[in-house]
Protein backbone atom coordinates (compact mmCIF):
# COMPACT_ATOMS: atom_id res chain seq x y z
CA UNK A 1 105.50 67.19 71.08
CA UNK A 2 106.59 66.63 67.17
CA UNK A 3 106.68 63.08 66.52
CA UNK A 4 109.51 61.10 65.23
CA UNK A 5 109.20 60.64 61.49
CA UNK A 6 109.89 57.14 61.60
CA UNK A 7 107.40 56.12 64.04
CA UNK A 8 103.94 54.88 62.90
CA UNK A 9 101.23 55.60 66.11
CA UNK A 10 99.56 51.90 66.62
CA UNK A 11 95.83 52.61 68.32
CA UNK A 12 94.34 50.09 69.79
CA UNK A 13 92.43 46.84 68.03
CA UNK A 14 90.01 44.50 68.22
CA UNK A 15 87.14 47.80 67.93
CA UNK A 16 84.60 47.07 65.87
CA UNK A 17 84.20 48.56 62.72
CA UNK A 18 81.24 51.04 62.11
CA UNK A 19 78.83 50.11 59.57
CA UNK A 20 79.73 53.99 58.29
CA UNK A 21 83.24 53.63 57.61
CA UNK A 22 84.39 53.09 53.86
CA UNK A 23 87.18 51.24 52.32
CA UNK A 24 88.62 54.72 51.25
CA UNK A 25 88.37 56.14 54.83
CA UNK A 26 90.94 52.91 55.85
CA UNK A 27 93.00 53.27 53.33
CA UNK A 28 93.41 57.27 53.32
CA UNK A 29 94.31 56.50 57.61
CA UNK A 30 95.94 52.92 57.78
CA UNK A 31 99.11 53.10 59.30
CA UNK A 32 99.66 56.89 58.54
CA UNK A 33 102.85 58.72 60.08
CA UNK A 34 101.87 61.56 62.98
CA UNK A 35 104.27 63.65 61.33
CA UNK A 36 106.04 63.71 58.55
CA UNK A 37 108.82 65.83 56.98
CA UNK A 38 107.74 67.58 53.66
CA UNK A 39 104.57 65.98 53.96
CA UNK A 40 101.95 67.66 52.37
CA UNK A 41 98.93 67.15 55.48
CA UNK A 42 98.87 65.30 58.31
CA UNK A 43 97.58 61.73 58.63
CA UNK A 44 95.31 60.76 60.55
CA UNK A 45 96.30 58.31 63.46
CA UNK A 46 93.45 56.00 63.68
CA UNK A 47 93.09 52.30 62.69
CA UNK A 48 89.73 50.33 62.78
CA UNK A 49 89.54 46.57 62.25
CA UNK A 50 86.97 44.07 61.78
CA UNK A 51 85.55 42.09 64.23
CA UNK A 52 86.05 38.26 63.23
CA UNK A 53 82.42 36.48 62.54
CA UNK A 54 81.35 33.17 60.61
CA UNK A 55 82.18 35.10 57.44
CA UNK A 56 85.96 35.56 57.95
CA UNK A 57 87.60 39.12 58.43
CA UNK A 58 85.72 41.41 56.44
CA UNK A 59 82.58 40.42 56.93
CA UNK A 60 79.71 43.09 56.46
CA UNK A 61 78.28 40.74 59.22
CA UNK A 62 76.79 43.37 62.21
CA UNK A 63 77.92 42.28 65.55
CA UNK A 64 75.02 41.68 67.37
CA UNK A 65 74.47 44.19 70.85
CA UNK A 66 70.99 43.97 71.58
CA UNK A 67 67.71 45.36 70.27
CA UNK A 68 69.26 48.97 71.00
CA UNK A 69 71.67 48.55 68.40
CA UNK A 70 71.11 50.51 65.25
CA UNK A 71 71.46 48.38 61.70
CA UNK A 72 73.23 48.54 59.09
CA UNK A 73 73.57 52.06 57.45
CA UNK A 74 71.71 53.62 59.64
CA UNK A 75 74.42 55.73 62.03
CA UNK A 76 73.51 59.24 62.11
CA UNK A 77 75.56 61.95 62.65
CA UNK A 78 77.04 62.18 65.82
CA UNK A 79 76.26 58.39 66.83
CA UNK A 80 78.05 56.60 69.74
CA UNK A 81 80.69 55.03 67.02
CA UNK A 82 81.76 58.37 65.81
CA UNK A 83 81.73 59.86 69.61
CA UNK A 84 83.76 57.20 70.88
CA UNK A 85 86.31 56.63 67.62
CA UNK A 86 86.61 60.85 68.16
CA UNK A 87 87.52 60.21 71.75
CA UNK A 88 90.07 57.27 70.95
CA UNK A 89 91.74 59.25 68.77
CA UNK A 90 91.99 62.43 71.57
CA UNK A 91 93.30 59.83 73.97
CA UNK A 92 96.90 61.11 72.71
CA UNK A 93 96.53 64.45 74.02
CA UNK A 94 96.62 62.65 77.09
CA UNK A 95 99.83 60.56 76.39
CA UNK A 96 102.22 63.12 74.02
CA UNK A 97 104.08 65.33 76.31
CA UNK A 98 104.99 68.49 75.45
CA UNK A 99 108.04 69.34 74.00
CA UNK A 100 109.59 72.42 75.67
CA UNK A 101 109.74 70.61 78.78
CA UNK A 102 111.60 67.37 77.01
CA UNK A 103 113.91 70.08 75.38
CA UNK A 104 114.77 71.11 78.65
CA UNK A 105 115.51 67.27 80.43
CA UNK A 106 112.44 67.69 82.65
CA UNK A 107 111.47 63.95 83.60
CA UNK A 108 107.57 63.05 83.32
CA UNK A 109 106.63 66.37 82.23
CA UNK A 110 103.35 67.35 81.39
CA UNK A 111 101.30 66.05 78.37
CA UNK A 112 99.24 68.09 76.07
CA UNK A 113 95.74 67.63 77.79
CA UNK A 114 97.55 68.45 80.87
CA UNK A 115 98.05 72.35 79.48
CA UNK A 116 94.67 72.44 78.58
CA UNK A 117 92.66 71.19 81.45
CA UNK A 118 94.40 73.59 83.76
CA UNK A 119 93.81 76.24 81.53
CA UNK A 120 89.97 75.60 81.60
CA UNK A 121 90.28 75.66 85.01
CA UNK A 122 91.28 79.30 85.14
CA UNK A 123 88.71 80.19 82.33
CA UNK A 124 86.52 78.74 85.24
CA UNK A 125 88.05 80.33 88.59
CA UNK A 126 87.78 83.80 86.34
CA UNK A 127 86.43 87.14 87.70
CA UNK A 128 84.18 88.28 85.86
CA UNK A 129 85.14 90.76 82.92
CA UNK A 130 82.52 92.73 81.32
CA UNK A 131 81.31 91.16 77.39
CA UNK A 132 82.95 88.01 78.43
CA UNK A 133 81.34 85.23 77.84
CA UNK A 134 83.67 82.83 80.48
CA UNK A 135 81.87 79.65 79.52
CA UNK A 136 82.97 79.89 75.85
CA UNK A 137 86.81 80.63 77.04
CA UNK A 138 85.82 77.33 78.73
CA UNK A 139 85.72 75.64 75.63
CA UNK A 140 88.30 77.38 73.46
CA UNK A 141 91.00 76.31 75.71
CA UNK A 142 89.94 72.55 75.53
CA UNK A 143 89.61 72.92 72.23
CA UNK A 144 92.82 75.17 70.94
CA UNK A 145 95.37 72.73 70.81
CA UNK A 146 93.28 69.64 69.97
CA UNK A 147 94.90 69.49 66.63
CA UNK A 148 97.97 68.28 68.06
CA UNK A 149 96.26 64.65 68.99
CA UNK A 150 97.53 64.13 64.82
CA UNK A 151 100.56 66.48 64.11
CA UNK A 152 102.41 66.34 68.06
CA UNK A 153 103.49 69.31 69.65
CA UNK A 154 104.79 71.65 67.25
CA UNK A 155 107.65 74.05 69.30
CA UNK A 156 109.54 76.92 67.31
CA UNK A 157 112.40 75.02 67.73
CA UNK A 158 111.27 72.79 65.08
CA UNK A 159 111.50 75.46 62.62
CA UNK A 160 108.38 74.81 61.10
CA UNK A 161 106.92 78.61 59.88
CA UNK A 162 103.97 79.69 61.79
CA UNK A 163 101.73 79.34 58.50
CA UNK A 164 102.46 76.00 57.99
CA UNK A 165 102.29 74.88 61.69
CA UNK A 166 98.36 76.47 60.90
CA UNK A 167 97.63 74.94 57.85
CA UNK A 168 98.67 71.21 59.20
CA UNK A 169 96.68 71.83 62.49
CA UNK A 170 93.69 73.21 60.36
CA UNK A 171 93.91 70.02 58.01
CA UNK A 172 94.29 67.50 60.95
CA UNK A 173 91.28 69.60 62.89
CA UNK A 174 89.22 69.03 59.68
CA UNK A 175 89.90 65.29 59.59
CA UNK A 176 89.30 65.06 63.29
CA UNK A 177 86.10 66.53 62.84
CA UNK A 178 85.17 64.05 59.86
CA UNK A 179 85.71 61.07 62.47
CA UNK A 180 83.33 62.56 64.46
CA UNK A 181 80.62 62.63 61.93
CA UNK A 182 80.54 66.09 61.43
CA UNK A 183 76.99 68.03 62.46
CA UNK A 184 77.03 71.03 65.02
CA UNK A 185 79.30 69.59 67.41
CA UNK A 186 82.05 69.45 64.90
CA UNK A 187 81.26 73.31 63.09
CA UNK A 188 81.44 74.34 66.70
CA UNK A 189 85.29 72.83 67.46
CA UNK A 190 86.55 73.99 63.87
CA UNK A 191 84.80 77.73 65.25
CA UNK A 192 86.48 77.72 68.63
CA UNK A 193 89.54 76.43 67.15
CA UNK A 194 89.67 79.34 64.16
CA UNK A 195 88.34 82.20 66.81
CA UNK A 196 91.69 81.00 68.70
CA UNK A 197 94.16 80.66 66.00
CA UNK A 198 93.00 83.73 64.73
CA UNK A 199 92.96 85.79 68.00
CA UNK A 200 89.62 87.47 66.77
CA UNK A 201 87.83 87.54 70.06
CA UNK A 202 87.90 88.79 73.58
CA UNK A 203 87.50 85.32 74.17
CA UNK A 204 90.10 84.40 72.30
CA UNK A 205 93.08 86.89 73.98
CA UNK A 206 92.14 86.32 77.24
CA UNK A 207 92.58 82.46 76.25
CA UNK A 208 95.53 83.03 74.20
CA UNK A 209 97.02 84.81 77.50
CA UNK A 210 95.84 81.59 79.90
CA UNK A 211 98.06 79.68 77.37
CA UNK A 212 101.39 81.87 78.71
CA UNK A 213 100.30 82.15 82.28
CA UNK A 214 99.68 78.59 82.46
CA UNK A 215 103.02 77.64 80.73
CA UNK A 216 105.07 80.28 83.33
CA UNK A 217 103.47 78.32 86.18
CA UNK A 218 104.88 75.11 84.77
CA UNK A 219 108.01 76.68 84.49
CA UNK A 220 108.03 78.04 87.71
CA UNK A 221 106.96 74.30 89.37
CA UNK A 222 109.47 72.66 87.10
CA UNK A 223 111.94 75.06 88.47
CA UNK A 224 111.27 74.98 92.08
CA UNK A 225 110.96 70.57 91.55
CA UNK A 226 114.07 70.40 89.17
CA UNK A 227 116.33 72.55 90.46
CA UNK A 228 116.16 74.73 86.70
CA UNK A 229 116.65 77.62 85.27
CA UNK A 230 113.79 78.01 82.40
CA UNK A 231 114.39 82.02 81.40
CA UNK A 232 113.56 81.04 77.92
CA UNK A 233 109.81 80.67 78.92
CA UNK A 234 109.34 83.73 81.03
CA UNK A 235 111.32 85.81 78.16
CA UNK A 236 109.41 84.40 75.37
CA UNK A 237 106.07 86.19 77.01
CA UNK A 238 107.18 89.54 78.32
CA UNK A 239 105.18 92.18 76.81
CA UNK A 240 103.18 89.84 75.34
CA UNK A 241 100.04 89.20 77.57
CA UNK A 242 96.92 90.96 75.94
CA UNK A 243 94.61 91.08 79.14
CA UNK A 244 94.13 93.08 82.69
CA UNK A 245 93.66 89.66 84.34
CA UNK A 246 96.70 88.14 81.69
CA UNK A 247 98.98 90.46 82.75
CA UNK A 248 98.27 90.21 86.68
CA UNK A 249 98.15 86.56 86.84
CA UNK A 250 101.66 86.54 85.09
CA UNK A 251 102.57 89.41 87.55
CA UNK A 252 101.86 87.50 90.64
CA UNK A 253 103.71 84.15 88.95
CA UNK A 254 106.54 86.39 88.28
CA UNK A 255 106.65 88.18 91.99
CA UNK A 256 106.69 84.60 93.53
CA UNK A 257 109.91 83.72 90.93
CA UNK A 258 111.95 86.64 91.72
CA UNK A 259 111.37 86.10 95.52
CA UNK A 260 112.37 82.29 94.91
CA UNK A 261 115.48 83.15 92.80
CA UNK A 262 116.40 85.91 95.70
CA UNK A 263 116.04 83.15 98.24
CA UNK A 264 118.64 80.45 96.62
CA UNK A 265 120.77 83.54 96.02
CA UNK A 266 121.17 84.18 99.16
């Protein structure tokens, strides 16, 4: 869902501060639009503040956690801050909805994480398909539109041109990444992410056709809860499914439409 211009996303304070984080890394992400007209990247919705101590705000004081805790300058890549600041900031693929539904007046619709956990699930229910690797489909689709926890939900109707939509979702990915420390972990999500965008895998097509069968279905619910009439959805993906198993799922979803629409018809 694109975010309104002239709303600022507050996260959550009173976390701690990492010993890690610089003064340039606040200032670069304090208070930072989601989205922006003209703007030239994305920001990067994440605030950190400093945990009061006897030295005032701002003191390089560590808050004490045990022996366990690591000190000062001594984080490694990939430490529990970095996991857990990566996590906050996916916490809004949880809570932005997505936009084709709100175009459309459905009420409580589905959020971003929502579209991608289901379409995991049918990377997992998934015959099997010969060179496949289903575990890595896994992971593209919780990873393909995790770029939209900084620049929303990013519908044609916004008008934004398909190689700009990429280039702000490859620049927020990138930042995303840097919260998390970078390391393996992180070159794997910017890999999934590009063998996705880029469609370069049979991985990737038979995710990129989960992405339309999972969005009919919704359509199809919404319809059948809502009393709708979404065409625009099941138009926008004729002919367009890449896949044996892409094409039948979105066979069967259609079969169960038609016999639906035939029903209130009559």
């Amino acid at each position: 869902m694109a975010v309104n211009p002239s709303t600022y996303c507050s996260p959550p304070l009173g976390r701690s501060l990492s010993p890690r984080t610089s003064l340039a890394f606040l200032s670069r992400t304090f208070l930072r639009p989601c989205l922006s007209p003209g703007a030239q990247a994305p920001g990067l919705v994440l605030v950190r503040s400093l945990k009061s101590s006897s030295g005032g705000f701002g003191s390089q004081n560590p808050v004490s956690l045990g022996e366990s805790e690591a000190p000062v300058g001594s984080y490694p890549q990939g430490s529990s801050a970095s996991a857990i600041d990566f996590l906050t900031l996916c916490h809004r693929l949880k809570t932005t909805k997505r936009k084709g539904w709100i175009n459309h007046g459905i009420k409580g619709p589905e959020s971003i994480a929502d579209h991608m956990y289901r379409m995991a699930l049918m990377a997992l229910i998934a015959g099997d398909i010969p060179s496949l690797n289903r575990e890595r489909c896994i992971k593209i689709a919780i990873v393909h539109d995790i770029a939209e926890a900084i620049v929303g939900d990013i519908t044609p109707s916004d008008g934004v041109p398909k190689e700009e939509k990429s280039r702000r979702e490859s620049a927020a990915l990138n930042e995303m990444c840097e919260v998390l420390g970078g390391g393996m972990r992180a070159e794997e999500i910017k890999e999934l992410w590009a063998e996705y965008e880029n469609n370069s895998s049979l991985e990737a097509n038979l995710v990129k056709d989960f992405d339309k069968v999972e969005m009919i279905l919704q359509a199809l619910e919404y319809e059948t809860e809502h009393g709708k009439v979404l065409d625009e959805f099941f138009l926008s993906t004729a002919g367009k499914f890449q896949t044996e198993l892409g094409k039948s799922w979105a066979a069967e979803i259609i079969s169960r439409r038609n016999a639906r629409l035939a029903k209130v018809v009559n």
